[in-house]
N, C-alpha and C. Protein backbone atom coordinates (compact mmCIF):
# COMPACT_ATOMS: atom_id res chain seq x y z
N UNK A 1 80.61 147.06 94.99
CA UNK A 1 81.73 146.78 95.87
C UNK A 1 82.28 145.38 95.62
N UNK A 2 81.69 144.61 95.15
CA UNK A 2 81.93 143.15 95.18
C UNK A 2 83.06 142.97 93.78
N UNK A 3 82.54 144.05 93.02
CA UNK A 3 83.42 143.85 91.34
C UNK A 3 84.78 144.24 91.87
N UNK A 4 85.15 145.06 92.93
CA UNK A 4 86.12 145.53 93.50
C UNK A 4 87.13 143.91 93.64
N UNK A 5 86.57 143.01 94.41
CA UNK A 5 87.15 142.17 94.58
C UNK A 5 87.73 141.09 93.39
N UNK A 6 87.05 141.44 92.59
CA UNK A 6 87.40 140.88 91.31
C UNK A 6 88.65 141.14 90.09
N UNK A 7 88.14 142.59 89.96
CA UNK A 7 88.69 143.34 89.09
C UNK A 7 89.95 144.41 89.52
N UNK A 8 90.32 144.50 90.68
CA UNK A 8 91.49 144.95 91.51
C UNK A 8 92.56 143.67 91.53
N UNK A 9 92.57 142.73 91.77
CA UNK A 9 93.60 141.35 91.71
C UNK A 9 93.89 141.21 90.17
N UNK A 10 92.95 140.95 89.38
CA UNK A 10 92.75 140.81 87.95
C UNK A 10 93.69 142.39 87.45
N UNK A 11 93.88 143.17 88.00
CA UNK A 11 94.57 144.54 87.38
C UNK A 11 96.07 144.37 87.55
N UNK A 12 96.17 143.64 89.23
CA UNK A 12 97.58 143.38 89.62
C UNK A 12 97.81 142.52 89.22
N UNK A 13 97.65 141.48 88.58
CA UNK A 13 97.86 140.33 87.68
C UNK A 13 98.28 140.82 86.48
N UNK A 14 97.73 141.52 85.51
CA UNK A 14 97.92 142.13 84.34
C UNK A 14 99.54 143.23 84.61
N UNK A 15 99.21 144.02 85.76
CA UNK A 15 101.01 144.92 86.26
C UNK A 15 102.01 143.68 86.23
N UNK A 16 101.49 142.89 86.69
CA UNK A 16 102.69 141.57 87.52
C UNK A 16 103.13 141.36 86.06
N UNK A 17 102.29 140.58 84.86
CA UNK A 17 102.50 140.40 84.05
C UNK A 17 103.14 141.20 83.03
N UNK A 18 103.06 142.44 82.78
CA UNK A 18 103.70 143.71 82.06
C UNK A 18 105.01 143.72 82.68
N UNK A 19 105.16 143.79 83.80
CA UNK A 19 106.52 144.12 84.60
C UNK A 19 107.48 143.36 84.57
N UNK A 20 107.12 141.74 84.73
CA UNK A 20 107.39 140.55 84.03
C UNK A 20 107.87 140.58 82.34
N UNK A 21 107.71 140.84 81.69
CA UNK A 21 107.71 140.81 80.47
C UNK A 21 108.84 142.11 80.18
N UNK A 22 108.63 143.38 80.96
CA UNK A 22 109.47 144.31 80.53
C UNK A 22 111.12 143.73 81.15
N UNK A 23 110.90 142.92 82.57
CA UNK A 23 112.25 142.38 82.85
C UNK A 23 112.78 141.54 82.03
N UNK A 24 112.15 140.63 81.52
CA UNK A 24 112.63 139.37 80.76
C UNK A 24 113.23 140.43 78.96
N UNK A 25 112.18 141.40 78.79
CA UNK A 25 113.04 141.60 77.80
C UNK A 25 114.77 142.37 77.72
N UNK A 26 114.52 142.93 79.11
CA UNK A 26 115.47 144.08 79.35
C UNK A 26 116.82 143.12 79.68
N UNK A 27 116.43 141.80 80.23
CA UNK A 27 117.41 140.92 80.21
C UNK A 27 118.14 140.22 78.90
N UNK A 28 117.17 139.87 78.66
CA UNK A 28 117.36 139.23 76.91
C UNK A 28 118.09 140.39 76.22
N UNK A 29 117.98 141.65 76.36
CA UNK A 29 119.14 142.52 75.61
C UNK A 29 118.07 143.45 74.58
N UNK A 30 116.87 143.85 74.94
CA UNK A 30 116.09 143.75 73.80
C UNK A 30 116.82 145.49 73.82
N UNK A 31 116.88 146.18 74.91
CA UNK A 31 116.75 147.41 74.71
C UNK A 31 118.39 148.14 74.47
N UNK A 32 119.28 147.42 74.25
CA UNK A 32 120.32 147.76 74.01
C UNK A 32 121.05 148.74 73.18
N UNK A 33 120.92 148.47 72.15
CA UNK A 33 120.82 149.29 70.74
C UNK A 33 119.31 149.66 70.39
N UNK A 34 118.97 151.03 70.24
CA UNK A 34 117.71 151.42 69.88
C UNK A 34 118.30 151.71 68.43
N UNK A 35 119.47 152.84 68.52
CA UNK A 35 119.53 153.98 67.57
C UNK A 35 120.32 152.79 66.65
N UNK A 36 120.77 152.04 66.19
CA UNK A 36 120.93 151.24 64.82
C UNK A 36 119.91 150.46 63.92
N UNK A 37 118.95 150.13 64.56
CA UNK A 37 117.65 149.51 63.84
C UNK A 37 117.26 150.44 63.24
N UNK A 38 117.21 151.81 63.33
CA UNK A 38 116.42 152.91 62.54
C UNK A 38 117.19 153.68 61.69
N UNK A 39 118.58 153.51 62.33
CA UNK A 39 119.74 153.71 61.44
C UNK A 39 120.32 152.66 60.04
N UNK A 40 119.80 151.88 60.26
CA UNK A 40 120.48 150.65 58.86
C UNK A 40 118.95 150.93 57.54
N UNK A 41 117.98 151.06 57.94
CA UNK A 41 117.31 151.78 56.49
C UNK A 41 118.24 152.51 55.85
N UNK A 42 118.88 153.76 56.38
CA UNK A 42 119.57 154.72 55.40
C UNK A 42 120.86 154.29 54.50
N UNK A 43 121.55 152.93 55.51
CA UNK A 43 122.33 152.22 54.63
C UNK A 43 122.10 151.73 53.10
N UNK A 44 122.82 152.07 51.93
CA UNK A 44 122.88 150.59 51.05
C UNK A 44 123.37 149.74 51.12
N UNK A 45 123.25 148.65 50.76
CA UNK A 45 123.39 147.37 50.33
C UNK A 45 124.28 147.18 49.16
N UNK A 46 125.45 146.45 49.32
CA UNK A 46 126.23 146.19 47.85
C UNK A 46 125.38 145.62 47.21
């Protein structure tokens, strides 16, 4: 029962942090364009 107190805060710390990180990227623009990064391989190059 006692690890409870430990390892339950320590879990919501790690969410806080993920959730954190998914905002900051979603701000920064990360998820904007998916479908051209996988699309410019098939391009050539002059």
């Amino acid at each position: 029962m006692s690890a409870l107190y430990v390892v339950l805060p320590l879990a919501l710390l790690l969410v806080g942090a993920a959730v954190g990180a998914f905002v900051w990227a979603n701000r920064r623009g990360q998820f904007d364009d998916l479908e051209t990064p996988a699309a410019r391989i098939l391009h050539e190059d002059d």
